[in-house]
C-alpha atoms as a PDB file:
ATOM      1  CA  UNK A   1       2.739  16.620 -10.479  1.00  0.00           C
ATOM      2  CA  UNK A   2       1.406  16.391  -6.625  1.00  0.00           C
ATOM      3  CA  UNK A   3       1.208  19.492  -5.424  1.00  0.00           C
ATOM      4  CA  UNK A   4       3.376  18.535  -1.619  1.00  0.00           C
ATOM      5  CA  UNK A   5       2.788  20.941   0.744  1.00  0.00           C
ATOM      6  CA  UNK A   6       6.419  21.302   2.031  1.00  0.00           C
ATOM      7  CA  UNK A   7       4.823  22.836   5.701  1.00  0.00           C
ATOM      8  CA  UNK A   8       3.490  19.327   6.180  1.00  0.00           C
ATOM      9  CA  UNK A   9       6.118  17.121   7.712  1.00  0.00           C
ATOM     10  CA  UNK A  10       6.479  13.250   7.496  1.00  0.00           C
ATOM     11  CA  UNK A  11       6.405  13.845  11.294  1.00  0.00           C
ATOM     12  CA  UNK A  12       3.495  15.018  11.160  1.00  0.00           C
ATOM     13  CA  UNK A  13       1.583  12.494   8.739  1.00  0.00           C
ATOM     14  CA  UNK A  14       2.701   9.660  10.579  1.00  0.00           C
ATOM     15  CA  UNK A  15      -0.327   7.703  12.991  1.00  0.00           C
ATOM     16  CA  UNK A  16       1.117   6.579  16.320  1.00  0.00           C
ATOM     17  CA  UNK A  17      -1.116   3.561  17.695  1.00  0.00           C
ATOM     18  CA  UNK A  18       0.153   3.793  21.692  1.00  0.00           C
ATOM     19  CA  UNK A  19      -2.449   0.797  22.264  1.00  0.00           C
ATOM     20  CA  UNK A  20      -0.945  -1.386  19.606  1.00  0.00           C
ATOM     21  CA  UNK A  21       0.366  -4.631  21.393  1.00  0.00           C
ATOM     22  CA  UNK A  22       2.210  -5.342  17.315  1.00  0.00           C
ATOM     23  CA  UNK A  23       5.756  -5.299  19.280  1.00  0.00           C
ATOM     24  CA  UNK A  24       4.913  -6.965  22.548  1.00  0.00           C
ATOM     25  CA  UNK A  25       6.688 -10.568  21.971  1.00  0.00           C
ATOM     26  CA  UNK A  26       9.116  -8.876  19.580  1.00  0.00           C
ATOM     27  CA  UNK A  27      10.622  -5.790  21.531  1.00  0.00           C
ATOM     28  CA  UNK A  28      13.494  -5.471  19.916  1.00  0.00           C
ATOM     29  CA  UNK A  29      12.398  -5.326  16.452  1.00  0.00           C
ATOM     30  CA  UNK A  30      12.772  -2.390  14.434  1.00  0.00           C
ATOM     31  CA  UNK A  31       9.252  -3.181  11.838  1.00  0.00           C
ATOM     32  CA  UNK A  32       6.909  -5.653  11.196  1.00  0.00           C
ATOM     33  CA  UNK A  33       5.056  -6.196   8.236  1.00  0.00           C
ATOM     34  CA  UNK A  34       1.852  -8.016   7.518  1.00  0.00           C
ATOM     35  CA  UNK A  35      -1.684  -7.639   6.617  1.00  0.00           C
ATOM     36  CA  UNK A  36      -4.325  -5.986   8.833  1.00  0.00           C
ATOM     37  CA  UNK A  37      -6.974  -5.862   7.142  1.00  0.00           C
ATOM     38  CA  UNK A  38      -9.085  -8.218   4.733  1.00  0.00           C
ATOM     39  CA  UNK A  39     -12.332  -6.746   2.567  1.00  0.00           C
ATOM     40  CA  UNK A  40     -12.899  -4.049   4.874  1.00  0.00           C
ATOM     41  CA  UNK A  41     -12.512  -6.234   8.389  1.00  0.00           C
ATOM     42  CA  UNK A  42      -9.544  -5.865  10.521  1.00  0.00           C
ATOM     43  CA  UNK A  43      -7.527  -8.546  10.969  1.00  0.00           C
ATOM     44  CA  UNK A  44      -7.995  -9.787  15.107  1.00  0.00           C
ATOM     45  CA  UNK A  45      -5.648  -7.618  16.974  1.00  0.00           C
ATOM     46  CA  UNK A  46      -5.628  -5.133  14.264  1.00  0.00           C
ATOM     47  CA  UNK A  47      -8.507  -2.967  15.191  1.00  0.00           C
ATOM     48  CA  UNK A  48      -7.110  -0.317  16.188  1.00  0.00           C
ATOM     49  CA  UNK A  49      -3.669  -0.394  12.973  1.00  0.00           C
ATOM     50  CA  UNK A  50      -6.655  -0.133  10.804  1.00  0.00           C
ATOM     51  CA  UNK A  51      -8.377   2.609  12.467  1.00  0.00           C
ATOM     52  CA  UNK A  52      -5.656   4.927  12.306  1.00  0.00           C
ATOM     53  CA  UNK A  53      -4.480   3.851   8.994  1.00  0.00           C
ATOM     54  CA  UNK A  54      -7.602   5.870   7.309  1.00  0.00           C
ATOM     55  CA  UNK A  55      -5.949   9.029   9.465  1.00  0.00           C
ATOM     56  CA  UNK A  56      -2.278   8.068   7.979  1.00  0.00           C
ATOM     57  CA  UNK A  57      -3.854   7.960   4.296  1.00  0.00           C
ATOM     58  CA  UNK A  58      -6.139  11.321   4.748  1.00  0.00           C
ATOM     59  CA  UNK A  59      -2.899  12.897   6.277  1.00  0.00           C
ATOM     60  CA  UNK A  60      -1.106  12.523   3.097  1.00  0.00           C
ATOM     61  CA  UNK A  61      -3.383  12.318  -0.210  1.00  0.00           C
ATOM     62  CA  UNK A  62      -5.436  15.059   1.425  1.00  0.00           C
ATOM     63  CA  UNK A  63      -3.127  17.556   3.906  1.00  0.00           C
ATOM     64  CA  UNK A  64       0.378  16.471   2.373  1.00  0.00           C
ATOM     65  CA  UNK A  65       0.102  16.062  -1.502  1.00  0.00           C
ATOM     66  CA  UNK A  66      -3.660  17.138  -2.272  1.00  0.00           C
ATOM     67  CA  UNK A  67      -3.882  13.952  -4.260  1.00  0.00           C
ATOM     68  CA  UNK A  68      -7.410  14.057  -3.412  1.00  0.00           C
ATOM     69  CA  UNK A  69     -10.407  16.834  -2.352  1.00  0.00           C
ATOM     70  CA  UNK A  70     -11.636  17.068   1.078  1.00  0.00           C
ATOM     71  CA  UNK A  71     -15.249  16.594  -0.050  1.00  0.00           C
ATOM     72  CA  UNK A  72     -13.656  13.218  -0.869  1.00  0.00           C
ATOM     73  CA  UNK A  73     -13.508  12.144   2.338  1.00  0.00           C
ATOM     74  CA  UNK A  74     -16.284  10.142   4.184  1.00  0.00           C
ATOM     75  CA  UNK A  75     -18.683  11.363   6.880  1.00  0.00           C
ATOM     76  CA  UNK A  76     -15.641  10.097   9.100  1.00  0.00           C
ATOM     77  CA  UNK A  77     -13.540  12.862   8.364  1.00  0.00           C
ATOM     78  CA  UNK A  78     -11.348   9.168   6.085  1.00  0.00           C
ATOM     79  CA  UNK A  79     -11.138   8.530   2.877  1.00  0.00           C
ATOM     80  CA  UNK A  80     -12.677   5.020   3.020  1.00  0.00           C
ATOM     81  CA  UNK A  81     -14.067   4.331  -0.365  1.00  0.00           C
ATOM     82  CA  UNK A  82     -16.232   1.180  -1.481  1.00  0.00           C
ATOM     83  CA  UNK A  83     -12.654  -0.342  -2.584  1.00  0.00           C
ATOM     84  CA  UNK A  84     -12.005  -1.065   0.885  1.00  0.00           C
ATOM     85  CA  UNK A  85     -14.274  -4.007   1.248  1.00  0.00           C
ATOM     86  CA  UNK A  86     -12.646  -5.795  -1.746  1.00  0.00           C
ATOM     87  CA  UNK A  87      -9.142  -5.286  -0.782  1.00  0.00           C
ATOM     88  CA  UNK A  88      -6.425  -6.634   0.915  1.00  0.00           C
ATOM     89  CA  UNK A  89      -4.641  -4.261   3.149  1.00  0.00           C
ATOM     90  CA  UNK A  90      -1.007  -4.424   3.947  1.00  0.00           C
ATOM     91  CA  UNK A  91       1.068  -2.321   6.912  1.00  0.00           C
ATOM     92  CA  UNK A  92       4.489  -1.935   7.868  1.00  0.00           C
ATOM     93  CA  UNK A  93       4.912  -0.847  11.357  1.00  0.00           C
ATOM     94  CA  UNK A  94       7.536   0.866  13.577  1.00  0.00           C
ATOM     95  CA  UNK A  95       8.514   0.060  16.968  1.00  0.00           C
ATOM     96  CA  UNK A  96       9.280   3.540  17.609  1.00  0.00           C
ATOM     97  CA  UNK A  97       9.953   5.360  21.696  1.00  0.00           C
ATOM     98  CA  UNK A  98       6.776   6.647  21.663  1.00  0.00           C
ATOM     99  CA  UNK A  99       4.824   3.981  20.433  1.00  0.00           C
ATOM    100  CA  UNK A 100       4.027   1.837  17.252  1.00  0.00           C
ATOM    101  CA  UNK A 101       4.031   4.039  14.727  1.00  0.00           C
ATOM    102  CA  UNK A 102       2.227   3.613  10.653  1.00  0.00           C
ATOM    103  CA  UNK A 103       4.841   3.841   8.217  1.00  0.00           C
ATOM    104  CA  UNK A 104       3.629   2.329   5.308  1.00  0.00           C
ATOM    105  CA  UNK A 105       0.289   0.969   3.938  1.00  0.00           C
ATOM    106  CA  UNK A 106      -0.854  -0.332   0.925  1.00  0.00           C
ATOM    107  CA  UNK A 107      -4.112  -2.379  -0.314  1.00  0.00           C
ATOM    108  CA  UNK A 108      -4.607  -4.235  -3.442  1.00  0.00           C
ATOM    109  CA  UNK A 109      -8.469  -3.977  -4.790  1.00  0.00           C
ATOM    110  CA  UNK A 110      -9.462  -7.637  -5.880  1.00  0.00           C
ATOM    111  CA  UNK A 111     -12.292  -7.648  -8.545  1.00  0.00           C
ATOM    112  CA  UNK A 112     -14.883  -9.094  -7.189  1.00  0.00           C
ATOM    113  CA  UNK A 113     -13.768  -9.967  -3.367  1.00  0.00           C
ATOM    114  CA  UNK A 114     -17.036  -8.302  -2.109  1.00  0.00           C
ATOM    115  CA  UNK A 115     -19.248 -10.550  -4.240  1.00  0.00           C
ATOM    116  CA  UNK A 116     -20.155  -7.715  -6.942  1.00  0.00           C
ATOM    117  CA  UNK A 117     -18.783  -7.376 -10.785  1.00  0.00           C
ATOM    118  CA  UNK A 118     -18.067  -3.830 -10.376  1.00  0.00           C
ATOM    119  CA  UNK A 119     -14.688  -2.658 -12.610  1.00  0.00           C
ATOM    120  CA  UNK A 120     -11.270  -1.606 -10.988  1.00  0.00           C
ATOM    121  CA  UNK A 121     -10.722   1.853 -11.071  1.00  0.00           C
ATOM    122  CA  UNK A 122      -8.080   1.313 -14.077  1.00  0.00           C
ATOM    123  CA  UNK A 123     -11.013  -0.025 -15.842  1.00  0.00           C
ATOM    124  CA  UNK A 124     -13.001   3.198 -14.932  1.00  0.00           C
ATOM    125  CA  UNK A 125     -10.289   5.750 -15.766  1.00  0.00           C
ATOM    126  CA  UNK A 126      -9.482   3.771 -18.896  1.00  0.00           C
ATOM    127  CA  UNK A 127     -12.159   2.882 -20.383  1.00  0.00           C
ATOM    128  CA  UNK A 128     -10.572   2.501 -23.585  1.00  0.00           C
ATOM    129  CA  UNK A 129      -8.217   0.039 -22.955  1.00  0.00           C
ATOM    130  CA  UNK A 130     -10.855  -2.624 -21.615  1.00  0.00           C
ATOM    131  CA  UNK A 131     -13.924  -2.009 -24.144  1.00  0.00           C
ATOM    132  CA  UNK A 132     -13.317  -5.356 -25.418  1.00  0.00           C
ATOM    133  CA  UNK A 133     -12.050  -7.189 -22.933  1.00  0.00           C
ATOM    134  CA  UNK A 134     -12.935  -6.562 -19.673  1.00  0.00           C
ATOM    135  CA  UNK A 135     -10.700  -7.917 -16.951  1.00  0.00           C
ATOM    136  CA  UNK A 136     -12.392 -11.201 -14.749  1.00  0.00           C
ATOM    137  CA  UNK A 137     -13.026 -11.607 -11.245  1.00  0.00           C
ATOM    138  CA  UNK A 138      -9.675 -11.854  -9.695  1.00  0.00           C
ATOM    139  CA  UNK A 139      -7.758  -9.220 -10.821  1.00  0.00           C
ATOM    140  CA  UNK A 140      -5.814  -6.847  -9.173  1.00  0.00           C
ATOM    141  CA  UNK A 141      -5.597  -2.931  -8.695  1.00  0.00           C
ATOM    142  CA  UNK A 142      -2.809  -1.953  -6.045  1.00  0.00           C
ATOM    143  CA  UNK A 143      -3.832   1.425  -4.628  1.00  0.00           C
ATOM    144  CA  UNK A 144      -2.924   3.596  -1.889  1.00  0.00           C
ATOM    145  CA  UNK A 145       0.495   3.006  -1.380  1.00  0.00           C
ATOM    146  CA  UNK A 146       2.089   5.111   0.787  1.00  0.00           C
ATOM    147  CA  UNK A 147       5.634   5.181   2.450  1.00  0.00           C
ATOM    148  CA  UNK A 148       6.631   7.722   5.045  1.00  0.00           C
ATOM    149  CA  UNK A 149       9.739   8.366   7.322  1.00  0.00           C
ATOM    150  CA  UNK A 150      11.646  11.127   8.520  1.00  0.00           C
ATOM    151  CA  UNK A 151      15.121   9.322   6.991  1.00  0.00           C
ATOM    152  CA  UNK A 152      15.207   8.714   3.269  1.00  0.00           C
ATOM    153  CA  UNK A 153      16.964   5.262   3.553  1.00  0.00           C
ATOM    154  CA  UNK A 154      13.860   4.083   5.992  1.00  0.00           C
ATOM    155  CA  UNK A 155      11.255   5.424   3.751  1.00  0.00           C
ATOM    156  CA  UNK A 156      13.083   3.182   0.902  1.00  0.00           C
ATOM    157  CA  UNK A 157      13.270   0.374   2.928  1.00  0.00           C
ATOM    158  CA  UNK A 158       9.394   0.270   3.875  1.00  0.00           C
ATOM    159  CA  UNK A 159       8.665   0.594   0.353  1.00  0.00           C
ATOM    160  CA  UNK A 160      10.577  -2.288  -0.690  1.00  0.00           C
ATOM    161  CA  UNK A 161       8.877  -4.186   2.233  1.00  0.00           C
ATOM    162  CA  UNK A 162       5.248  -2.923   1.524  1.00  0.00           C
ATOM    163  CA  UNK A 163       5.967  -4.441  -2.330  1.00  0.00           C
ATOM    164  CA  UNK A 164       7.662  -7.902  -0.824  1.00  0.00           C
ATOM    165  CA  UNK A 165       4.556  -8.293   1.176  1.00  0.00           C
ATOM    166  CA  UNK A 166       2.309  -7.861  -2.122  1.00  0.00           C
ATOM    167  CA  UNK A 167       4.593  -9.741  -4.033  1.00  0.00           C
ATOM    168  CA  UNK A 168       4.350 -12.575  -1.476  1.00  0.00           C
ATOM    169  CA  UNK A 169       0.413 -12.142  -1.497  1.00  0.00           C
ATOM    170  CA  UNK A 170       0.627 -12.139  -5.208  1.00  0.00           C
ATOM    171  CA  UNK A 171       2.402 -15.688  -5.110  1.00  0.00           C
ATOM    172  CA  UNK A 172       0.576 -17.167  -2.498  1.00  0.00           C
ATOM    173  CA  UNK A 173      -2.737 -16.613  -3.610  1.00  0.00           C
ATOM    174  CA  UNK A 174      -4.741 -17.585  -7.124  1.00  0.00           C
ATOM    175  CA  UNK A 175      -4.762 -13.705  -8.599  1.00  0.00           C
ATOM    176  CA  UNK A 176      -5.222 -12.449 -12.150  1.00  0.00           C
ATOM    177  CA  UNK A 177      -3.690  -9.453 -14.134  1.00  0.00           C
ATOM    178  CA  UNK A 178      -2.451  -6.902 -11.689  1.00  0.00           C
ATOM    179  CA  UNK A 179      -2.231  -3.114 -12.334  1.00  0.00           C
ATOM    180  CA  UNK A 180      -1.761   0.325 -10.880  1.00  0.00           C
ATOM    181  CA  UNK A 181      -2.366   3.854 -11.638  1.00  0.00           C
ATOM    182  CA  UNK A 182       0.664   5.712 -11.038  1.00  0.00           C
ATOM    183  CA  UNK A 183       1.946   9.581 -11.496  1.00  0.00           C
ATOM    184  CA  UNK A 184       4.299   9.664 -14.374  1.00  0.00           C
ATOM    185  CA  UNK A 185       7.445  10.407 -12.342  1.00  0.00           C
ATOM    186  CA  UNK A 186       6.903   7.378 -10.560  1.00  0.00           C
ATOM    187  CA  UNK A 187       7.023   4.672 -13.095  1.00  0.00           C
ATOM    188  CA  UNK A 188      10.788   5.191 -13.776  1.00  0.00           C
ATOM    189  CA  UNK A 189      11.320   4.640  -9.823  1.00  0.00           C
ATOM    190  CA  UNK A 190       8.675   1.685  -9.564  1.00  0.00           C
ATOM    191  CA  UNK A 191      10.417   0.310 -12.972  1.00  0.00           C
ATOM    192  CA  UNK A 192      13.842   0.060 -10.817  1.00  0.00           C
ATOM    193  CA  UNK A 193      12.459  -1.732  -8.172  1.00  0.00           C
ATOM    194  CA  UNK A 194       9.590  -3.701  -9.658  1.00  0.00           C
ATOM    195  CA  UNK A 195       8.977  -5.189 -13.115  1.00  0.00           C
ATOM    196  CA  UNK A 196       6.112  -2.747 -14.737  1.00  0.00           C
ATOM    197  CA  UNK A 197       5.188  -2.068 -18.162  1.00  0.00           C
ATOM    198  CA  UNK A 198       3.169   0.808 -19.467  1.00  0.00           C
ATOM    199  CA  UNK A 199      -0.173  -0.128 -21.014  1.00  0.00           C
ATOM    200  CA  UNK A 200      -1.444   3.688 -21.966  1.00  0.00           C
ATOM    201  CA  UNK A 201      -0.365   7.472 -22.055  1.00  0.00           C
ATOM    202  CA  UNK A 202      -0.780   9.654 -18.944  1.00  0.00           C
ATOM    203  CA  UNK A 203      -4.396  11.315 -18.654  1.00  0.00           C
ATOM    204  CA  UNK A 204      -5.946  13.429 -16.481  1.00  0.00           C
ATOM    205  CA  UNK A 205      -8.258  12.118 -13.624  1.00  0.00           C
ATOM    206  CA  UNK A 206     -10.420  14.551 -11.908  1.00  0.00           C
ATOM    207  CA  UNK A 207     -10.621  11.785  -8.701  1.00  0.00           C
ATOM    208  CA  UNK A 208      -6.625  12.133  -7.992  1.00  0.00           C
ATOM    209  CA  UNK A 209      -6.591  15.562  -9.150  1.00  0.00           C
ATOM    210  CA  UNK A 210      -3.706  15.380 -11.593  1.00  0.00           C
ATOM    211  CA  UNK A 211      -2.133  13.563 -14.513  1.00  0.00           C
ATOM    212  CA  UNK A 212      -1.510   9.518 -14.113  1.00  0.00           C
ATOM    213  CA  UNK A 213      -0.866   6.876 -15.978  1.00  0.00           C
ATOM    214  CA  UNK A 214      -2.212   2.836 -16.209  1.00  0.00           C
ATOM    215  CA  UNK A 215       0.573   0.140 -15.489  1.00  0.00           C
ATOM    216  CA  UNK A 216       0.843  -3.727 -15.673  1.00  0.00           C
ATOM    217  CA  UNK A 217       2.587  -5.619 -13.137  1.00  0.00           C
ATOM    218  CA  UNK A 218       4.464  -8.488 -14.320  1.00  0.00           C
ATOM    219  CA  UNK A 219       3.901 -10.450 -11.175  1.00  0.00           C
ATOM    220  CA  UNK A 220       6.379 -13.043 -11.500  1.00  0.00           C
ATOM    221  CA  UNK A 221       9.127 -10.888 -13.206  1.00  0.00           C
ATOM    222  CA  UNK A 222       8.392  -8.451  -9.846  1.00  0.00           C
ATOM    223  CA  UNK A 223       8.911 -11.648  -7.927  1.00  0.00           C
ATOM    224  CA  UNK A 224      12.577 -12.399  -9.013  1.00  0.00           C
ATOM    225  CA  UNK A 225      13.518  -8.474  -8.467  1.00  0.00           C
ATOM    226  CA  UNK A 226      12.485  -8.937  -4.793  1.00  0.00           C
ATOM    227  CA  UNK A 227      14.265 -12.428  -4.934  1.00  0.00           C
ATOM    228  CA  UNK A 228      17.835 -10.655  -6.406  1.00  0.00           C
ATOM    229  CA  UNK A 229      18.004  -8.144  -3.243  1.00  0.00           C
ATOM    230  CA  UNK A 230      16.544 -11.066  -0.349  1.00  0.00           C
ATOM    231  CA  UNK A 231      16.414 -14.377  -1.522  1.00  0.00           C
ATOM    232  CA  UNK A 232      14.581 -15.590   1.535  1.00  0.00           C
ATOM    233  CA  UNK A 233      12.028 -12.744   2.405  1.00  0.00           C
ATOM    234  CA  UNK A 234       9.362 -14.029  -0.319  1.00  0.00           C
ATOM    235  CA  UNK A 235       8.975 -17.380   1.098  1.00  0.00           C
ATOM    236  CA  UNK A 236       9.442 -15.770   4.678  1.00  0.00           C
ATOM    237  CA  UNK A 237       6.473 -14.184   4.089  1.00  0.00           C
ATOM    238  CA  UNK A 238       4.145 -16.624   2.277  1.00  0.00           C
ATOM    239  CA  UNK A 239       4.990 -19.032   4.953  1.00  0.00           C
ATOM    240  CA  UNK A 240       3.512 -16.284   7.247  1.00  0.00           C
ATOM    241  CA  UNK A 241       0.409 -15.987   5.098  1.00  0.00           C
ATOM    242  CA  UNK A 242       0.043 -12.321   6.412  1.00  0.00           C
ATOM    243  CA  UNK A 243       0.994 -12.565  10.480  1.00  0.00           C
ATOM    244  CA  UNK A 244       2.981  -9.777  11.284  1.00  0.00           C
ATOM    245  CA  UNK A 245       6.726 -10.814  10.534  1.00  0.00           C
ATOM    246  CA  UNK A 246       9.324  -8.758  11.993  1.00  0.00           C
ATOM    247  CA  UNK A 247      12.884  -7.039  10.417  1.00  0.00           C
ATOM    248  CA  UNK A 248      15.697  -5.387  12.154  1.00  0.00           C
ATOM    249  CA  UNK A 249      16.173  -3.970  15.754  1.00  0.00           C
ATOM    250  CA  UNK A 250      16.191  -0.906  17.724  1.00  0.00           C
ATOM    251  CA  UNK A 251      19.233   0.703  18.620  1.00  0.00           C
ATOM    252  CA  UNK A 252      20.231   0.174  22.455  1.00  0.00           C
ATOM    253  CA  UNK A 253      19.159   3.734  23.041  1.00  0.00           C
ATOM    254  CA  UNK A 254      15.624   3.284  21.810  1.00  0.00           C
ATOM    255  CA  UNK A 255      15.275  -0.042  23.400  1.00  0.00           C
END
């Protein structure tokens, strides 16, 4: 299981982008959600989001969980990987008093987005389950998901919104087979948000430093869970097509 290091705070994992203009026509809003980056390019406007999303991921996987090694990390002190330039990457911001603040990112790894056949990583850390049928151009891998807040109920909350805006993606767009490599003692709380089945036995993978396990999404099953708790939010945000879209408000103090 990830090793947390309890002396490293959500607090303290947490980017802050004071230049981020996300909020500006939306002041009182409380998040907003979209994509900010596409194959490796930020999204106009979301220079900067991007930037310090690399910081928010090293934060955790490296200083907060030791999901992965430092000698993982780039010559820019990230961990930007090659997956970056065939993904889609998703945020969900925080219009927070001292700035705009990263609370939850996500990307999904598109076979084949960059122009190369390379495999997903599932296909890489399970070999086995792909030997005789490798998965096509278009398929999916959703990776580096991360959701972090100082209250529990928040850090739910951006979850849920970082898989709505996937989902959304995921309906939206022409994509294949989509699948995930999870820690064991997630799947039972993905599984009660999301509709996931198991398509091998946990392993060990040297890259994430600790046992995981491959999962399918079932992408329109996943769809109608979203649909059950909002019944408007999925069309909200395909009709968005990835512009930031914008939930809740700030209390009167913070405003």
């Amino acid at each position: 299981m990830t090793r947390v290091d309890r002396s490293v705070s959500n607090s303290a994992v947490i980017p802050v982008v004071t230049s981020s203009t996300a909020f500006d026509t939306e002041r009182s809003a409380r998040l907003a959600t979209g994509i900010i980056a596409i194959n490796g390019v930020a999204v106009p406007g979301m220079e900067a989001v991007y930037r310090s999303h690399f910081d928010f991921r090293r934060r955790v996987y490296v200083d907060q969980t030791g999901q992965l090694d430092p000698s993982d990390l780039s010559e820019d002190g990230t961990d930007r990987d090659p997956d970056d330039a065939r993904s889609v990457t998703f945020a969900v911001l925080e219009n927070a008093p001292d700035g705009v603040r990263i609370v939850g990112v996500a990307r999904t790894i598109i076979k084949g987005a960059d122009g190369v056949d390379r495999p997903l990583p599932v296909e890489d850390f399970c070999p086995e389950l792909f030997a005789d049928d490798p998965l096509p151009a278009g398929s999916v891998e959703v990776s580096r998901v991360i959701a972090r807040h100082e209250r529990v109920a928040m850090q739910e909350l951006i979850q849920w919104h970082l898989f709505a805006l996937m989902s959304a993606y995921f309906s939206g767009h022409d994509v294949g087979r989509t699948f995930a490599i999870i820690e064991p003692w997630l799947e039972r709380l993905l599984a009660g948000v999301l509709a996931i089945s198991r398509i091998g036995e946990p392993r060990y993978i040297e890259h994430y430093l600790d046992y995981n396990l491959p999962v399918e999404f079932d992408l329109t099953g996943s769809a109608e869970r979203i649909t059950e708790r909002n019944a408007t939010i999925l069309q909200q945000l395909m009709d968005a097509d990835g512009a930031l879209e914008y939930f809740g408000r700030v209390s009167r103090s913070e405003g």
